[in-house]
C-alpha atoms as a PDB file:
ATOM      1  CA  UNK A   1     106.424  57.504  96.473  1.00  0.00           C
ATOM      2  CA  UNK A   2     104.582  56.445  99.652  1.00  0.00           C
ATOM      3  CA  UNK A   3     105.668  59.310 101.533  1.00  0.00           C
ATOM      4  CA  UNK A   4     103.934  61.451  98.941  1.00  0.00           C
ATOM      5  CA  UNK A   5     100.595  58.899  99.351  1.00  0.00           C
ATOM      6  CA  UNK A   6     100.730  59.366 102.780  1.00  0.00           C
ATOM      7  CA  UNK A   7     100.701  63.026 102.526  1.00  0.00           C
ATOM      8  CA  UNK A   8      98.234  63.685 100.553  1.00  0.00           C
ATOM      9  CA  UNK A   9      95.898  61.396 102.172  1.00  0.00           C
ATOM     10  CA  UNK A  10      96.714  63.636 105.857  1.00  0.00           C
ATOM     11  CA  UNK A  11      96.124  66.302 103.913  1.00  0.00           C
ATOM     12  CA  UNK A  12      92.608  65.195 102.287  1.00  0.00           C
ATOM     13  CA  UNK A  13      91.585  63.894 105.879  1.00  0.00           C
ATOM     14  CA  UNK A  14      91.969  66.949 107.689  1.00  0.00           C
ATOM     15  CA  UNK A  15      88.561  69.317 107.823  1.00  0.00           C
ATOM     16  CA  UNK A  16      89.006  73.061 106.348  1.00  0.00           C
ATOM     17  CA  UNK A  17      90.743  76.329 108.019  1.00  0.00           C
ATOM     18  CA  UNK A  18      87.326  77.737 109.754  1.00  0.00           C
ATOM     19  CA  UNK A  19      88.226  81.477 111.399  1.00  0.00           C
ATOM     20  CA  UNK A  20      88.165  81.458 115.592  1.00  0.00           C
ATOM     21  CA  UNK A  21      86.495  85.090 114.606  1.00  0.00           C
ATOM     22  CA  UNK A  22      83.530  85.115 112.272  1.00  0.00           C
ATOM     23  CA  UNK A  23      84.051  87.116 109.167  1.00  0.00           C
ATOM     24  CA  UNK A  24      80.973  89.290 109.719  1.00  0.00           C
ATOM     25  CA  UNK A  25      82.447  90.581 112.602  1.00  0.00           C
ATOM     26  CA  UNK A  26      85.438  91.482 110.999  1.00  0.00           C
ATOM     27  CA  UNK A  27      83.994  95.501 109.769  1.00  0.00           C
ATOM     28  CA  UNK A  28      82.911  96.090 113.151  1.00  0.00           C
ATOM     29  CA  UNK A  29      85.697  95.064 115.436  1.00  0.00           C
ATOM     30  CA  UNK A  30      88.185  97.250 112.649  1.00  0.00           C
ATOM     31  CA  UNK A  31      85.848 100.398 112.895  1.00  0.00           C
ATOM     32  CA  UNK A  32      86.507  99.428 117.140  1.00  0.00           C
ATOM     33  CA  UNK A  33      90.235  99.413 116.834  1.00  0.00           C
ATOM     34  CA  UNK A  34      90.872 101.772 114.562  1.00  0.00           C
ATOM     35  CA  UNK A  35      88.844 104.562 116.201  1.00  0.00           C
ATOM     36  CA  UNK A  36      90.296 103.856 120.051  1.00  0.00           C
ATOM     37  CA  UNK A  37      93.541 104.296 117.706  1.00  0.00           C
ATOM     38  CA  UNK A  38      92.593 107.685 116.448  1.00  0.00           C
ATOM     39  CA  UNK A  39      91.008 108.342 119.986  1.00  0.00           C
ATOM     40  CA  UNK A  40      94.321 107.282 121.649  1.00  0.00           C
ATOM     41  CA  UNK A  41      96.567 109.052 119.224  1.00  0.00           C
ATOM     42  CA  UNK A  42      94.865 112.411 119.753  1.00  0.00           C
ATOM     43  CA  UNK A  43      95.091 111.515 123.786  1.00  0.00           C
ATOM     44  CA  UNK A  44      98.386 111.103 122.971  1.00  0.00           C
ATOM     45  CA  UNK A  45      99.105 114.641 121.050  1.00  0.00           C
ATOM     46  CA  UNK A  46      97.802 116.172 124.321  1.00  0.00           C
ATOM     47  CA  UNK A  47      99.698 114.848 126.958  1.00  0.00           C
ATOM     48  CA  UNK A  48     102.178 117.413 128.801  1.00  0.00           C
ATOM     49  CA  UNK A  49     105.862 116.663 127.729  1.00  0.00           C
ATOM     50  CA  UNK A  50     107.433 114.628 130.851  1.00  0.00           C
ATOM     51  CA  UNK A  51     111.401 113.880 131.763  1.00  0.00           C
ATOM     52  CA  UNK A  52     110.347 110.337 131.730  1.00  0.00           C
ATOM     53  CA  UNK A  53     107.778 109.328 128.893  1.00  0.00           C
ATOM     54  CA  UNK A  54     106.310 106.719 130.491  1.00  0.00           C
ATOM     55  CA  UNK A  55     103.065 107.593 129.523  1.00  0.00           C
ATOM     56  CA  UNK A  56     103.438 108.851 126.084  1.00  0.00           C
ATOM     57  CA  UNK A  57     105.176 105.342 125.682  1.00  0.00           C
ATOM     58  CA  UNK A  58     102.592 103.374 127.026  1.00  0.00           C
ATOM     59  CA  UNK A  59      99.822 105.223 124.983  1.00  0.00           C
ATOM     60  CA  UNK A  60     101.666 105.434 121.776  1.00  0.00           C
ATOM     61  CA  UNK A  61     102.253 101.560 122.372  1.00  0.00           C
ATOM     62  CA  UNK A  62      98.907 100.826 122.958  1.00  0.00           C
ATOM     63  CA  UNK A  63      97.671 102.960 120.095  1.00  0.00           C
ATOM     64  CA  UNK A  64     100.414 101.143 117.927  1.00  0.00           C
ATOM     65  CA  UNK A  65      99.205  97.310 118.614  1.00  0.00           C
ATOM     66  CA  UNK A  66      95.624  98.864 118.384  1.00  0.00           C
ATOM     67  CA  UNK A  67      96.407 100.374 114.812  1.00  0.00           C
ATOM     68  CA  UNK A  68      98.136  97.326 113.906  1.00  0.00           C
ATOM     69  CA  UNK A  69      95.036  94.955 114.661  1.00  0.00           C
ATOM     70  CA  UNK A  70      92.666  97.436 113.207  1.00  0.00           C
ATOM     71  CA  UNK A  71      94.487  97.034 109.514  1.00  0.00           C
ATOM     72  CA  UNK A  72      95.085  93.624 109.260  1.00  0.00           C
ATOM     73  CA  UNK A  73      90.899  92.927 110.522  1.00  0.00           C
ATOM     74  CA  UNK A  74      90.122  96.092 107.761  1.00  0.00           C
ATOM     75  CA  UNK A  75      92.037  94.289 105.333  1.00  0.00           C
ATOM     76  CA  UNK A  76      90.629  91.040 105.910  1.00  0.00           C
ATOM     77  CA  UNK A  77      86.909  92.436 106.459  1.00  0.00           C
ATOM     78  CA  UNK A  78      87.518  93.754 102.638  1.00  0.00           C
ATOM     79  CA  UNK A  79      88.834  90.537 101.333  1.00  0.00           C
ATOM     80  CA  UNK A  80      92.619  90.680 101.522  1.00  0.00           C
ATOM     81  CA  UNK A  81      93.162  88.026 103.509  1.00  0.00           C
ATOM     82  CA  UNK A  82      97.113  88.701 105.434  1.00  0.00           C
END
């Protein structure tokens, strides 16, 4: 039963989860990401059809990681907390 005592007291001395990014922020850096997302996808629906799709791969990528961030902040920014 110490082990348990010993845990719980760890636990009760450590201070809170505090965010490296402030909440508030969280709306404005998803409307950020999300629109160079929409901004790269259409970029990407113009680009001329290559052999080698380097750039269409690098841009859809980009676009990709960009979208992904853009959700999770939107989601948190809303109260969903991923």
């Amino acid at each position: 039963m110490s082990d348990y005592a010993s845990v719980q007291a760890l636990h009760l001395s450590t201070p809170p989860f505090s965010p490296t990014i402030p909440t508030a922020l969280l709306p404005y850096l998803a409307f950020i990401l999300l629109g160079a997302t929409f901004a790269l996808a259409f970029y990407f629906s113009t680009l001329p059809k290559e052999k080698i799709p380097a750039r269409e791969l690098a841009v859809a990528s980009t676009a990709s990681v960009l979208g992904g961030f853009g959700v999770v902040a939107m989601f948190c920014a809303v109260g969903v907390y991923v």
